[in-house]
Protein backbone atom coordinates (compact mmCIF):
# COMPACT_ATOMS: atom_id res chain seq x y z
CA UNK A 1 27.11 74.39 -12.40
CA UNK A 2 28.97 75.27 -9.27
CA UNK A 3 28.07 78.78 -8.41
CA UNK A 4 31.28 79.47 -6.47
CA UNK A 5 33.15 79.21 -9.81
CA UNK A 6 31.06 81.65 -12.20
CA UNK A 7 33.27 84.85 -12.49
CA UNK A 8 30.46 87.35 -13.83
CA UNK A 9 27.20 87.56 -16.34
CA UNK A 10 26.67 89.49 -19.21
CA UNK A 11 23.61 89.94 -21.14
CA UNK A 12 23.88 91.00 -25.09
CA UNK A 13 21.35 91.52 -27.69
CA UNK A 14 18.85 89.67 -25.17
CA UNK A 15 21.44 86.80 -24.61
CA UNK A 16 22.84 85.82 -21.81
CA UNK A 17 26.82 84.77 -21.22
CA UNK A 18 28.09 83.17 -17.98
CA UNK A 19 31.54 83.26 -17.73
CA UNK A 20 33.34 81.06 -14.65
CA UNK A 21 36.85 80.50 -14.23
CA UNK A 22 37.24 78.03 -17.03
CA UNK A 23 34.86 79.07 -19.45
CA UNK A 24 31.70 80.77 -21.03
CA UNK A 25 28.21 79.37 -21.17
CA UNK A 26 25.42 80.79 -24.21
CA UNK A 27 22.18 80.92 -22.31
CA UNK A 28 18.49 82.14 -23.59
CA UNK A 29 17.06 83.59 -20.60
CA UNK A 30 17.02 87.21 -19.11
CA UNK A 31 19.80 88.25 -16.67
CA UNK A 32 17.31 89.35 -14.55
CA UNK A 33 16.11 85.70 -14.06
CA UNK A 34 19.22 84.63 -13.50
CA UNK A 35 19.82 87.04 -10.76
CA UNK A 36 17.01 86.19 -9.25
CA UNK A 37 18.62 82.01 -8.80
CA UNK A 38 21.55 83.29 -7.54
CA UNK A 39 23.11 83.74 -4.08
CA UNK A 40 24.05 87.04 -2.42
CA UNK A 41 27.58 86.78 -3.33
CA UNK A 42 26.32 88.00 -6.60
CA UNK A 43 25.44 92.03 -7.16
CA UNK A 44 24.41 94.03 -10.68
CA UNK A 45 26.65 96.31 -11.08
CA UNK A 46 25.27 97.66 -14.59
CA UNK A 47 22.04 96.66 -16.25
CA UNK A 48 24.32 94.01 -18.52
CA UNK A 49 26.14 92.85 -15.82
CA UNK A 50 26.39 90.80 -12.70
CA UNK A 51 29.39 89.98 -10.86
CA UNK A 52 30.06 87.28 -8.33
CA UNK A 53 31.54 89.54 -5.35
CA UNK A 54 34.55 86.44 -4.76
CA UNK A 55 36.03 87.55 -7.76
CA UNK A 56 36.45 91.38 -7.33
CA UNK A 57 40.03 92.38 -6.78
CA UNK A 58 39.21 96.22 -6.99
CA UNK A 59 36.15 98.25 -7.07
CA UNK A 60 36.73 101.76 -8.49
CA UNK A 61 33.65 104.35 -9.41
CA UNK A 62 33.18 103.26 -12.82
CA UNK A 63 34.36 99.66 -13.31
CA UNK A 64 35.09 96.60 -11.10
CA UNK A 65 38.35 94.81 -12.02
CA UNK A 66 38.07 91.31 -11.23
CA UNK A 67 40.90 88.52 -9.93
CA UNK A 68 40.94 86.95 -13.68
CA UNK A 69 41.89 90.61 -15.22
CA UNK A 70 38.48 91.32 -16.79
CA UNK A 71 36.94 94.53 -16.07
CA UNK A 72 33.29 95.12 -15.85
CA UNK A 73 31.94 98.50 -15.97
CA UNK A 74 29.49 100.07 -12.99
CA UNK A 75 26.96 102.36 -14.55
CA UNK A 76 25.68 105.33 -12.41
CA UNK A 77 22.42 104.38 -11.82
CA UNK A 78 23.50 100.96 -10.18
CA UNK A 79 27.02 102.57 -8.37
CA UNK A 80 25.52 103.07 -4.54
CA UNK A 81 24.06 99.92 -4.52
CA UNK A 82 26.91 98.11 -6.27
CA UNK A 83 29.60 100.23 -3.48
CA UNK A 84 27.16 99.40 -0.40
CA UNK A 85 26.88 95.57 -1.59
CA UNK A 86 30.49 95.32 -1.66
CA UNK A 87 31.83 97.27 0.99
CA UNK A 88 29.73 95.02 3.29
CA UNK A 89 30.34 91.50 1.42
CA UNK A 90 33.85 92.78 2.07
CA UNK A 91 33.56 93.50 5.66
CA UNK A 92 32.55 89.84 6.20
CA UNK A 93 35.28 88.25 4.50
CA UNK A 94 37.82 89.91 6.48
């Protein structure tokens, strides 16, 4: 799977969803993991979810609304690191 063209990852009920521009992919492993295999264009913005930084259109304090119209909530505990991530992902794409 092309990396460039997953959109964000959620993780329910110990499940794992990867969702790309297209569509949405079941898979049995822990978001953590997938992190982990995943480049730097890619921050965890909540505990049950990682977005790929491409496809942020707007980061406000609690949620990230992303170029497809999805939002993904930002939960406090991962908000500084989630701002300073993409603040400076930002900064290089300009």
């Amino acid at each position: 799977m092309d990396v460039k063209r997953i959109v964000y990852l959620e993780s329910r009920n110990h499940i794992s969803f990867i969702y790309t521009d297209t569509s949405s992919y079941i898979v049995y492993e822990k978001l953590s993991a997938l992190l982990s295999r995943l480049p730097d264009t890619f921050v965890q913005c909540h505990k049950s979810y990682v977005v790929n930084m491409r496809w942020i259109q707007r980061l406000e304090p609690e949620r990230v609304l992303l170029k497809n119209g999805r939002q993904v909530g930002v939960s406090r505990s991962f908000r500084a690191k989630t701002r300073e991530k993409v603040f400076r992902f930002m900064g290089l794409q300009i």
